[in-house]
Protein backbone atom coordinates (compact mmCIF):
# COMPACT_ATOMS: atom_id res chain seq x y z
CA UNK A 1 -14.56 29.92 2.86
CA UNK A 2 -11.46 28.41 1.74
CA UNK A 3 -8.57 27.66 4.22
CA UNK A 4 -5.01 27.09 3.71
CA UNK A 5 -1.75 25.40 5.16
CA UNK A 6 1.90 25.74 4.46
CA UNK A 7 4.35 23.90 5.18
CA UNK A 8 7.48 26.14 5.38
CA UNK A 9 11.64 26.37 6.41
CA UNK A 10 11.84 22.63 4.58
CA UNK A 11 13.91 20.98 2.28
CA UNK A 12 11.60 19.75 -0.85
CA UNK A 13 11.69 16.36 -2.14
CA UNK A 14 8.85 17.30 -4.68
CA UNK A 15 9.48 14.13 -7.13
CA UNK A 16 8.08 16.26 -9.87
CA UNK A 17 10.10 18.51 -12.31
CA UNK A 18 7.52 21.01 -11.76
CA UNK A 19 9.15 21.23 -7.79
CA UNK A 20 12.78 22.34 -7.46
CA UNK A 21 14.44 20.06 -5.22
CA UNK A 22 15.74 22.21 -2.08
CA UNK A 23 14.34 24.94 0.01
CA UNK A 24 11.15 25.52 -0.30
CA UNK A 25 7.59 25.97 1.07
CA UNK A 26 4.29 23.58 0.23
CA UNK A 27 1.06 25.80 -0.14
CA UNK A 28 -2.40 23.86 0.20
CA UNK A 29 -5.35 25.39 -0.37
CA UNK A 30 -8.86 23.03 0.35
CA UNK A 31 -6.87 20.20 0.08
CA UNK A 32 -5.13 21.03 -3.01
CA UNK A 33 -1.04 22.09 -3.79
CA UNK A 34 -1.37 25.18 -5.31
CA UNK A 35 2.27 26.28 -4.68
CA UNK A 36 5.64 24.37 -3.88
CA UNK A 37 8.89 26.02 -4.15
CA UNK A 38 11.49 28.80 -2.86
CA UNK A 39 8.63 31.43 -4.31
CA UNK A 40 5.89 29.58 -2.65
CA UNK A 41 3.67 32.71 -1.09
CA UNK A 42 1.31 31.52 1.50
CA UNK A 43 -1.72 33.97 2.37
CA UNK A 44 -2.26 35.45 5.57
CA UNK A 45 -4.29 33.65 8.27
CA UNK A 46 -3.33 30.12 6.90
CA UNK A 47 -2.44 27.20 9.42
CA UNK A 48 1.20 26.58 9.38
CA UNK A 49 3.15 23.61 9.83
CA UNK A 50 7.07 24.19 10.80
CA UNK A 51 9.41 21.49 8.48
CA UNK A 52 12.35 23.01 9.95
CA UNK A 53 15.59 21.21 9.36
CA UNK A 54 13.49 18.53 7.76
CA UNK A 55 12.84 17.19 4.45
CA UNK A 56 9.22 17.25 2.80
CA UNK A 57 8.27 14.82 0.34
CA UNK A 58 4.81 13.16 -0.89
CA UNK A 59 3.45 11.02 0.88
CA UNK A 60 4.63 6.80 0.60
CA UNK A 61 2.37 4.95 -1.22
CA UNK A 62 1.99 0.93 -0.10
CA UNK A 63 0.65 -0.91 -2.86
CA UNK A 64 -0.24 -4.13 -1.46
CA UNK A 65 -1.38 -4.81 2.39
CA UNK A 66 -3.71 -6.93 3.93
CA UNK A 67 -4.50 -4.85 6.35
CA UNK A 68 -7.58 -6.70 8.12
CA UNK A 69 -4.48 -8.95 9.73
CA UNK A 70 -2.78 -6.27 11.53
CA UNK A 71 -4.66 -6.86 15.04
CA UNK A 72 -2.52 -9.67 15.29
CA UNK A 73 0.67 -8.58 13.46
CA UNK A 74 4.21 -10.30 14.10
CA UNK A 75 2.94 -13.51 14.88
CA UNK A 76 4.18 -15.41 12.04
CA UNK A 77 7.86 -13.95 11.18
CA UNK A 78 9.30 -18.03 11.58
CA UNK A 79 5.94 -19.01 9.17
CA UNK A 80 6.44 -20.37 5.66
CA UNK A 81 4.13 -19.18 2.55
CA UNK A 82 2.64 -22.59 3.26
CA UNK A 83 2.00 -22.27 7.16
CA UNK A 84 0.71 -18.61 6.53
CA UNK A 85 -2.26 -19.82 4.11
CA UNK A 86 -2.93 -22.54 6.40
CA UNK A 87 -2.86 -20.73 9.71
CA UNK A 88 -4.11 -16.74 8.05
CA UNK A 89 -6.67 -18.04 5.80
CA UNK A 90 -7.30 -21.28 6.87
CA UNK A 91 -7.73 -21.40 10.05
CA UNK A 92 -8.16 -17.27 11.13
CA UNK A 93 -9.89 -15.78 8.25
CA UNK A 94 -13.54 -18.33 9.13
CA UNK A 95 -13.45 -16.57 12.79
CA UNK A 96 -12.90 -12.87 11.88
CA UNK A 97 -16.12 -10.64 12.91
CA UNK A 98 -16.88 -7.88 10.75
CA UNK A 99 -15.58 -5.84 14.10
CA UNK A 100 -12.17 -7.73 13.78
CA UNK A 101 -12.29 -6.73 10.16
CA UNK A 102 -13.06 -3.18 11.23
CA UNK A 103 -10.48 -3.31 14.36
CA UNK A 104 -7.70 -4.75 12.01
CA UNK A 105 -7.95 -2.55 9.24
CA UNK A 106 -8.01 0.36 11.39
CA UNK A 107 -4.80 -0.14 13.45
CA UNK A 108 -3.08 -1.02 10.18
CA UNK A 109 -4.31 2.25 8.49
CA UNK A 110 -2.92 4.32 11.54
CA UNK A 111 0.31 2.29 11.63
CA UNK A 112 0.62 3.31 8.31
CA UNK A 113 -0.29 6.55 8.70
CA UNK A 114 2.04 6.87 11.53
CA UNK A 115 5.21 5.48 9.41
CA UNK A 116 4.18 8.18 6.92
CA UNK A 117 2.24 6.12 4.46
CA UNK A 118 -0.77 8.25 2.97
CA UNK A 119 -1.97 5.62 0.33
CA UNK A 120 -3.04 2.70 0.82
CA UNK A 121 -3.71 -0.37 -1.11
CA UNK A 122 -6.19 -2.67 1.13
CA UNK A 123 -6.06 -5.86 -0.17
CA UNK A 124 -9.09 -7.11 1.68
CA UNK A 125 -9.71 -10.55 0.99
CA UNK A 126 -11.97 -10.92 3.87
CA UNK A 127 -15.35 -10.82 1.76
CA UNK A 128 -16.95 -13.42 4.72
CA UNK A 129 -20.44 -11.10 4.25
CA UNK A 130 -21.69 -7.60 3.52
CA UNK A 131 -21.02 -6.42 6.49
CA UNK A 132 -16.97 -7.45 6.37
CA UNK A 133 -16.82 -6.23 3.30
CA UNK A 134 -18.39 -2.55 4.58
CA UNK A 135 -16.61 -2.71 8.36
CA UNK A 136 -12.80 -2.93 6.05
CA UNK A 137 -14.34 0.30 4.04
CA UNK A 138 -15.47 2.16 6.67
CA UNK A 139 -12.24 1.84 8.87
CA UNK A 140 -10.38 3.08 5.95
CA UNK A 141 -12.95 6.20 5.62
CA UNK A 142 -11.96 6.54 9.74
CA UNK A 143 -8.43 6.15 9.64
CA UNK A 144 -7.59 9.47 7.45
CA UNK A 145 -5.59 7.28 5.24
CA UNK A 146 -6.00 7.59 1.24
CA UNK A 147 -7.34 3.98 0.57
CA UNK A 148 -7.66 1.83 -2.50
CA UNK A 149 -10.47 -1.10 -1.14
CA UNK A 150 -9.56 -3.80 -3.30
CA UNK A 151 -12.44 -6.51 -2.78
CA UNK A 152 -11.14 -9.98 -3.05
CA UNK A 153 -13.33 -13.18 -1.66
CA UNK A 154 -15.07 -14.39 0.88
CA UNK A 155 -13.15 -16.35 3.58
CA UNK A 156 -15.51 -18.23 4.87
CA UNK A 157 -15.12 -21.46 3.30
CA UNK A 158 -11.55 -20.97 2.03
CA UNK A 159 -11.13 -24.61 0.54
CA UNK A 160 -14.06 -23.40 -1.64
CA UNK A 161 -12.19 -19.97 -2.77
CA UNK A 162 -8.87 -20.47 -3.12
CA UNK A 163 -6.63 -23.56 -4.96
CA UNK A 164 -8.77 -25.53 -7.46
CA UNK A 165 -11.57 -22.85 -7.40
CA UNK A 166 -13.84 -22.15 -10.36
CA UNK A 167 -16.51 -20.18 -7.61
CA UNK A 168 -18.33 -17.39 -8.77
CA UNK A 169 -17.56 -13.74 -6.74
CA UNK A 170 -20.04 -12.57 -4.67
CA UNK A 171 -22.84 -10.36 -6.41
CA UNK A 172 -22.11 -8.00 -3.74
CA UNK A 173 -19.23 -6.13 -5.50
CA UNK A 174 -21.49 -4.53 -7.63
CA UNK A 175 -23.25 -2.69 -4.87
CA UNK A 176 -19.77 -1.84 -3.38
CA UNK A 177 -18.34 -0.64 -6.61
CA UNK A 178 -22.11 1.45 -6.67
CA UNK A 179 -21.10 2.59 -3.40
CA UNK A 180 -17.61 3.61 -4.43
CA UNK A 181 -18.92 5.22 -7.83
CA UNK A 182 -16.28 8.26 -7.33
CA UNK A 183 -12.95 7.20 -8.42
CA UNK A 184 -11.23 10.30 -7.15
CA UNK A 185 -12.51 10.02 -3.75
CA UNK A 186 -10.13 9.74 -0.92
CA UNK A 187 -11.49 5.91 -0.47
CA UNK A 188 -11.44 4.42 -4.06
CA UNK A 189 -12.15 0.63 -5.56
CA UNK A 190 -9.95 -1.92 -6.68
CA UNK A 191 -10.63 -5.73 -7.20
CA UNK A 192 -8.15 -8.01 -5.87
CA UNK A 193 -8.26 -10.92 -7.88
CA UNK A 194 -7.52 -14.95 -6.76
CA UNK A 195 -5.75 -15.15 -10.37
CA UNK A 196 -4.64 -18.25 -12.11
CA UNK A 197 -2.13 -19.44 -8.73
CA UNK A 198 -4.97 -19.53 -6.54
CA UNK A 199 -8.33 -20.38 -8.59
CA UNK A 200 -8.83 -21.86 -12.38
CA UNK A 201 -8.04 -20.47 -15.55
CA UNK A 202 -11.95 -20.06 -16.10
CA UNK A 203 -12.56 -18.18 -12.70
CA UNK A 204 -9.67 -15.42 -13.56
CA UNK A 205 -10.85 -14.56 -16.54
CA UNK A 206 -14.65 -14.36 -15.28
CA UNK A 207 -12.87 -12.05 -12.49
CA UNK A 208 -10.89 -9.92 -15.17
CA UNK A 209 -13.75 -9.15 -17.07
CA UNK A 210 -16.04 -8.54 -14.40
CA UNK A 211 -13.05 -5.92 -13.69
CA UNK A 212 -12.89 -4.19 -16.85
CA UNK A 213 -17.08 -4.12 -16.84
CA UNK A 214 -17.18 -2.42 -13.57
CA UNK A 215 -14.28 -0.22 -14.24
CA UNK A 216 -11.68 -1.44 -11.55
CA UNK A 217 -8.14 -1.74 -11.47
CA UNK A 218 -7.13 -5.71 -10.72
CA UNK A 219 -4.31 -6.49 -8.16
CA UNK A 220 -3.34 -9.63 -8.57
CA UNK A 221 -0.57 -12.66 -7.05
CA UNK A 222 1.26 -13.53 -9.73
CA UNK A 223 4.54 -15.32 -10.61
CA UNK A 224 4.51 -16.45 -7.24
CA UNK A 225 6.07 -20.02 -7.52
CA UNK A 226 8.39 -21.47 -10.20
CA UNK A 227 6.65 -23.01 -13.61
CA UNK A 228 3.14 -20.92 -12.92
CA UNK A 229 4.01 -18.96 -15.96
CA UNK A 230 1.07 -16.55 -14.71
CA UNK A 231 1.86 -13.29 -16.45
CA UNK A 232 2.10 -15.79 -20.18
CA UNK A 233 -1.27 -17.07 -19.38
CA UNK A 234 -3.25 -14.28 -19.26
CA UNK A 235 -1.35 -12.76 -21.75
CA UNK A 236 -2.66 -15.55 -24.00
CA UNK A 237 -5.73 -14.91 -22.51
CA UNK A 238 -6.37 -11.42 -23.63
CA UNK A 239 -6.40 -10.11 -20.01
CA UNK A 240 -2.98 -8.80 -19.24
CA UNK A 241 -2.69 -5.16 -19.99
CA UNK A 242 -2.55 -1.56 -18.01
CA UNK A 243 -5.46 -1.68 -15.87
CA UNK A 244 -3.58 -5.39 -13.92
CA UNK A 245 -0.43 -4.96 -10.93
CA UNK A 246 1.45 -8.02 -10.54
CA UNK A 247 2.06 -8.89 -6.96
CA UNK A 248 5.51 -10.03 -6.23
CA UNK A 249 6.18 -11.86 -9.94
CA UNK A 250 9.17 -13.25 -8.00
CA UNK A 251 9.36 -16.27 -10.25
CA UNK A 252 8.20 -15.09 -13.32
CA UNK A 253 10.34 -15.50 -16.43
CA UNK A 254 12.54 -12.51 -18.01
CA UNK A 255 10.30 -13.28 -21.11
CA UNK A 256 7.13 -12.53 -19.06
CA UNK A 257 8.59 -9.41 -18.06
CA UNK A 258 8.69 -8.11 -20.88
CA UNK A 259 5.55 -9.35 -21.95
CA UNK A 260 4.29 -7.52 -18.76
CA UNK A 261 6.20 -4.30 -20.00
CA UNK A 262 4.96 -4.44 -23.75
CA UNK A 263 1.34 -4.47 -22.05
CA UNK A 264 1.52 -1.74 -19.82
CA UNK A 265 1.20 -3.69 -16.65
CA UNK A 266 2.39 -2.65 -13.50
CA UNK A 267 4.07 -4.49 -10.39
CA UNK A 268 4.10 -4.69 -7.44
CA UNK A 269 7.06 -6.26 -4.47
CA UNK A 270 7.07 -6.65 -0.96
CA UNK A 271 11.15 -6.68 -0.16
CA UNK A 272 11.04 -7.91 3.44
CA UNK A 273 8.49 -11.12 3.29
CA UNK A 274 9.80 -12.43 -0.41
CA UNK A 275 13.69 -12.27 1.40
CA UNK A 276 12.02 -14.42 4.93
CA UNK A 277 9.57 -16.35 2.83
CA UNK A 278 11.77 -19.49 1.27
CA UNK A 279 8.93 -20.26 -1.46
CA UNK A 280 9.53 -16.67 -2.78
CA UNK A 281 13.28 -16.57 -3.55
CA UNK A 282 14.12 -13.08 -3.37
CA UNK A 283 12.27 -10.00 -4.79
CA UNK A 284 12.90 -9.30 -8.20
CA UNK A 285 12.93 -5.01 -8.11
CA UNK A 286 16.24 -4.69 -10.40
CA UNK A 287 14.90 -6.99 -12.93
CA UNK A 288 10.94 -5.53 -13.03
CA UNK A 289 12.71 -1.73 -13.08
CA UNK A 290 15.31 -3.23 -15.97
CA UNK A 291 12.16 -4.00 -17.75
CA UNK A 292 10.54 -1.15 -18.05
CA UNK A 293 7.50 -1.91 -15.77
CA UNK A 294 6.52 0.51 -13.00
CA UNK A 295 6.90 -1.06 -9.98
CA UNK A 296 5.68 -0.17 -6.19
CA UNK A 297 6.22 -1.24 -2.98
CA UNK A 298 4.32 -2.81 -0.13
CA UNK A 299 4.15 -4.26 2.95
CA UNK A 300 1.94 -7.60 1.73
CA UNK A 301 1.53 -8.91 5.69
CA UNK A 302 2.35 -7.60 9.10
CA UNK A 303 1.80 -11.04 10.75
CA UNK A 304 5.24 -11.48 8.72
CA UNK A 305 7.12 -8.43 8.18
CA UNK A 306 7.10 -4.59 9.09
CA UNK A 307 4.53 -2.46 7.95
CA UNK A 308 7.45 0.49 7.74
CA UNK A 309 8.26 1.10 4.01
CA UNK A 310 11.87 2.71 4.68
CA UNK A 311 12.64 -0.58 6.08
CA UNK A 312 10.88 -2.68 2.76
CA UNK A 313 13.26 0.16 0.62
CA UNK A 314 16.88 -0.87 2.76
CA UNK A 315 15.70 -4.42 2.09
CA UNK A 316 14.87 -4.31 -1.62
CA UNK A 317 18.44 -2.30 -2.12
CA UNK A 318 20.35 -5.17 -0.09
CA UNK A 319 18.57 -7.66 -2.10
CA UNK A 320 19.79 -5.86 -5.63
CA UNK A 321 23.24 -5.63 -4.37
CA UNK A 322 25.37 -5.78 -7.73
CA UNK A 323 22.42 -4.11 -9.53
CA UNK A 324 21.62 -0.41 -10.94
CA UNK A 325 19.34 -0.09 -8.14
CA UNK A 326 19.60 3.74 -6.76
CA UNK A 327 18.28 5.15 -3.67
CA UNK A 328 16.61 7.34 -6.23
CA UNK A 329 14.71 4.59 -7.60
CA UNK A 330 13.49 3.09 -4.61
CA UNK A 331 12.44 6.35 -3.54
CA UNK A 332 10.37 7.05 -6.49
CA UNK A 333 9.21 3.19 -6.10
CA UNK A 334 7.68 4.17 -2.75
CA UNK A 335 6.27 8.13 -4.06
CA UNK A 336 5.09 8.32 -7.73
CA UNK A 337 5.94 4.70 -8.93
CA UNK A 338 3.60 3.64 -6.26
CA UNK A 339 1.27 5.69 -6.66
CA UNK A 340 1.20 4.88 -10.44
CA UNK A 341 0.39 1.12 -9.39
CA UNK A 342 -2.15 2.17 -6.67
CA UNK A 343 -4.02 4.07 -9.63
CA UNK A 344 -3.81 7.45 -8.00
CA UNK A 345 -1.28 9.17 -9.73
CA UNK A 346 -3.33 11.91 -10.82
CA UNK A 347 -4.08 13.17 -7.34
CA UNK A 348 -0.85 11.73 -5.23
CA UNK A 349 2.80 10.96 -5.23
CA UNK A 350 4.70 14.31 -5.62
CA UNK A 351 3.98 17.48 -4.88
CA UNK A 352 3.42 18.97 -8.04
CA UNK A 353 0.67 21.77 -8.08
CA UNK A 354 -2.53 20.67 -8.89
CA UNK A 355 -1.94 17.59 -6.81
CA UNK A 356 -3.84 16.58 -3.54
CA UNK A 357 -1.96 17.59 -0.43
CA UNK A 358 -0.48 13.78 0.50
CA UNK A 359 2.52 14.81 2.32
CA UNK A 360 5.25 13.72 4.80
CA UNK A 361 7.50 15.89 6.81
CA UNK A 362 10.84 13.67 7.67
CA UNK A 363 12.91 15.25 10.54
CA UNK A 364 16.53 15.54 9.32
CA UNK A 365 18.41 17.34 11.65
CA UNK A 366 19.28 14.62 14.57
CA UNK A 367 21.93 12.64 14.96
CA UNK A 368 20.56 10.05 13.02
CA UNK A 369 20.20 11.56 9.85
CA UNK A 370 22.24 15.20 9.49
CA UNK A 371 23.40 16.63 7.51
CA UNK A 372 21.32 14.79 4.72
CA UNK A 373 23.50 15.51 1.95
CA UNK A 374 21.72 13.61 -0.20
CA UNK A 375 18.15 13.25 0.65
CA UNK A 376 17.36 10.27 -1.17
CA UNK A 377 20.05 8.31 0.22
CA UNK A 378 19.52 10.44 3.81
CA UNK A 379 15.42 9.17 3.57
CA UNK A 380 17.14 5.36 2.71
CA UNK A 381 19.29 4.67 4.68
CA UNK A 382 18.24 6.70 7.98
CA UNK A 383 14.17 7.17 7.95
CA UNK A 384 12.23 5.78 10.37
CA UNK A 385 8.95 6.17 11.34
CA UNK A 386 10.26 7.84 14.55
CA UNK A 387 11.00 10.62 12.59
CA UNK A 388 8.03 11.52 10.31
CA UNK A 389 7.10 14.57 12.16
CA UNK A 390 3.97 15.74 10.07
CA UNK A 391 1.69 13.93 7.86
CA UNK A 392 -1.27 15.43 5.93
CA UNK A 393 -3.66 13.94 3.39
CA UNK A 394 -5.91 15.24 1.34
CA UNK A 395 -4.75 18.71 2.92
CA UNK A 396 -5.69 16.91 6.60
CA UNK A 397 -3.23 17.07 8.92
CA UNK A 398 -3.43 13.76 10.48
CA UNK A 399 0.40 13.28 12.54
CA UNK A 400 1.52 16.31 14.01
CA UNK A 401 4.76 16.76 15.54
CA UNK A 402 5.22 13.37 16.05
CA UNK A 403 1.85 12.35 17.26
CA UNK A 404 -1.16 10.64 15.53
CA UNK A 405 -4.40 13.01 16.25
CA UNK A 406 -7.24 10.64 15.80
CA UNK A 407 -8.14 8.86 18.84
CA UNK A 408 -5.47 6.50 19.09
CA UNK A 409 -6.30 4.49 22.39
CA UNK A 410 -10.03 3.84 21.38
CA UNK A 411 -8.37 1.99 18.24
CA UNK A 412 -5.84 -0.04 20.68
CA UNK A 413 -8.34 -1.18 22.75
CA UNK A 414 -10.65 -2.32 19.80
CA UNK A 415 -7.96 -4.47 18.49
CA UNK A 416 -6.73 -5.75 21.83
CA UNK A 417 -10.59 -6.58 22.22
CA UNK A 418 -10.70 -8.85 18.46
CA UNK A 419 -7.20 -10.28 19.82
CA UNK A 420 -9.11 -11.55 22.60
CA UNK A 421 -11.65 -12.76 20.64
CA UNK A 422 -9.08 -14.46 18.26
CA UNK A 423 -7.44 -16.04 20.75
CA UNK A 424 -10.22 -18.38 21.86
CA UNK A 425 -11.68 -18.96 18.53
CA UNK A 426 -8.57 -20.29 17.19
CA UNK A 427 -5.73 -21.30 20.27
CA UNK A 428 -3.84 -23.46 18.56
CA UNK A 429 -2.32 -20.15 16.58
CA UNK A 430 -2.95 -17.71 18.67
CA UNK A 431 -2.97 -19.48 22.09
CA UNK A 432 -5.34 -18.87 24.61
């Protein structure tokens, strides 16, 4: 039996020219928008979910989190790029349990959830063993959350992964990518790769290709610090092209943007940390838009920065101050744009028929927000997770009226349990 949900008395965001921006009504059926508009007819019997005096719009898409940190988020916010590899990777990553993996990636899947993020890009470099590797993919299954597991490397040892590294991946991605065969799943694969900033020359390209053979997307730091000249290399390489999102490319060239662009690639910026973080300089949205690559947003760390992506889109416009930058854009940045560099656009980012039901319902009728004349600018300027109201994915409601309905205190406790844990492993970050 098939069952169905509207979502009715809203005002549509659709990001689609198949949805009329304005009033309108979202029809799901199994999961799936079959309707979206003023004619919208919804069937008798289906489960409805009031969006009055609120605007509806796909869900946000963060293209870049590592979300196995967020047990102990906001630690860092004072930290340097510098004193966040030494005291995230260096010093926490060796004492995370495949439960602190599990605990971490949880809470920051609800968080996001909560904020009205339905996509997810995990970018899980917490490969330690097997079993952190399936405790990151199995919170993501838990959470509700669309998720994009991008495997990265093991943590362990991290002298022996990251810097000078020429160290072969484990050959355990190719029973996760068996594992995570179905690419339009509601949990999908992803490799996050160490590129040519973090390992050798050699190493990326073994990564890259073992990409391509398996048939995964590659997320990937790059253009990170001055003179890398990242995006040219593997360009000369033979590796840059459609399938690769560059992660912050804050210090790439003009002429590597455009190299970037003529390829296909896509980017990817996280506003808040690349504005706190000195060794970034600034994000570069304006210029990646300007150069024709599609570009999404994320959250990168929440031991740094907020894990809310209406803040990361205020941040990113005050950065491009002087620029063409439009609440428009942004907003696309964080719908279809991102979804576009997660590698989901086919089922998520508007609300198109056809699409899978990723949705958010924004309340914009308080004193905060009304009269929303604009809703772009309305969503920019006065969003807040506060006032996400509904959230559904993959036709699950998951938020309703303002609450999270998985079981929200069993996940607090789990992560206040790894804190614990945390703590005494590794004082001289966390304290004791």
């Amino acid at each position: 039996m098939s069952s169905h949900l509207v979502i009715t008395g809203g005002r549509l965001a659709g990001m689609d020219p198949a949805v009329p921006d304005g009033p309108g009504d979202v029809v799901v059926r199994d999961g799936v928008i079959v309707a979206a508009g003023p004619d919208a007819q919804a069937p008798e019997g289906a489960t409805v979910l009031d969006a009055s005096g609120a605007l509806v719009l796909p869900g946000l898409v963060d293209t870049h989190r590592h979300t196995w940190q967020s047990a102990v988020r906001h630690v860092g916010l004072r930290w340097t790029l510098m004193d966040y590899i030494g005291a995230a990777l260096v010093r926490l990553a060796p004492a995370f349990r495949p439960e602190d993996v599990y605990a971490g990636t949880l809470l920051g899947a609800l968080g996001a959830l909560d904020s009205g993020i339905t996509t997810l890009v995990d970018w899980s470099h917490i490969q330690n063993t097997p079993e952190h590797t399936d405790a990151a993919i199995e919170a993501l299954r838990h959470s509700g959350i669309r998720g994009v597991f991008a495997y990265g490397w093991p943590m362990d040892d991290p002298l022996r992964w990251i810097g000078d590294s020429d160290a072969e991946l484990p050959a355990d991605i190719r029973r996760v990518r068996e594992e995570l065969a179905d690419d339009t799943a509601r949990v999908t694969m992803a490799l996050a790769a160490r590129g040519p900033e973090m390992s050798t020359l050699a190493a990326t390209r073994r990564d890259l290709l073992l990409a391509r053979e398996l048939g995964l997307r590659t997320t990937m730091h790059a253009g990170v610090m001055p003179g890398t000249r990242t995006i040219d290399a593997l360009r000369r390489e033979g590796l840059l092209d459609e399938t690769v999102t560059l992660v912050h490319a804050c210090a790439a060239g003009d002429d590597e943007l455009a190299m970037a662009a003529d390829a296909g690639a896509t980017a990817s910026v996280s506003p808040l940390i690349e504005t706190t973080m000195p060794e970034f300089g600034g994000p570069r949205t304006a210029s990646l838009l300007a150069a024709g690559i599609t570009t999404g947003l994320s959250v990168d760390t929440e031991i740094s920065t907020s894990g809310d992506l209406f803040a990361q889109m205020r941040v990113a416009l005050a950065h491009a101050q002087g620029s063409p930058l439009t609440a428009a854009d942004l907003l696309r940045m964080a719908t279809s744009g991102g979804a576009a560099v997660a590698g989901v656009s086919g089922r998520a980012g508007t609300l198109a028929p056809g699409m899978r039901a990723d949705l958010i319902v924004v309340a914009a009728d308080g004193v905060g927000m009304a009269p929303a004349l604009d809703p772009a600018t309305s969503l920019l300027l006065g969003a807040h997770p506060g006032l996400v109201r509904h959230v559904v994915v993959d036709g699950r409601v998951v938020k309703r009226d303002g609450t999270l309905t998985g079981r929200v205190g069993a996940v607090l406790e789990a992560a206040r349990e790894s804190l614990e844990h945390l703590r005494k492993a590794v004082p001289d970050v966390l304290g004791s």
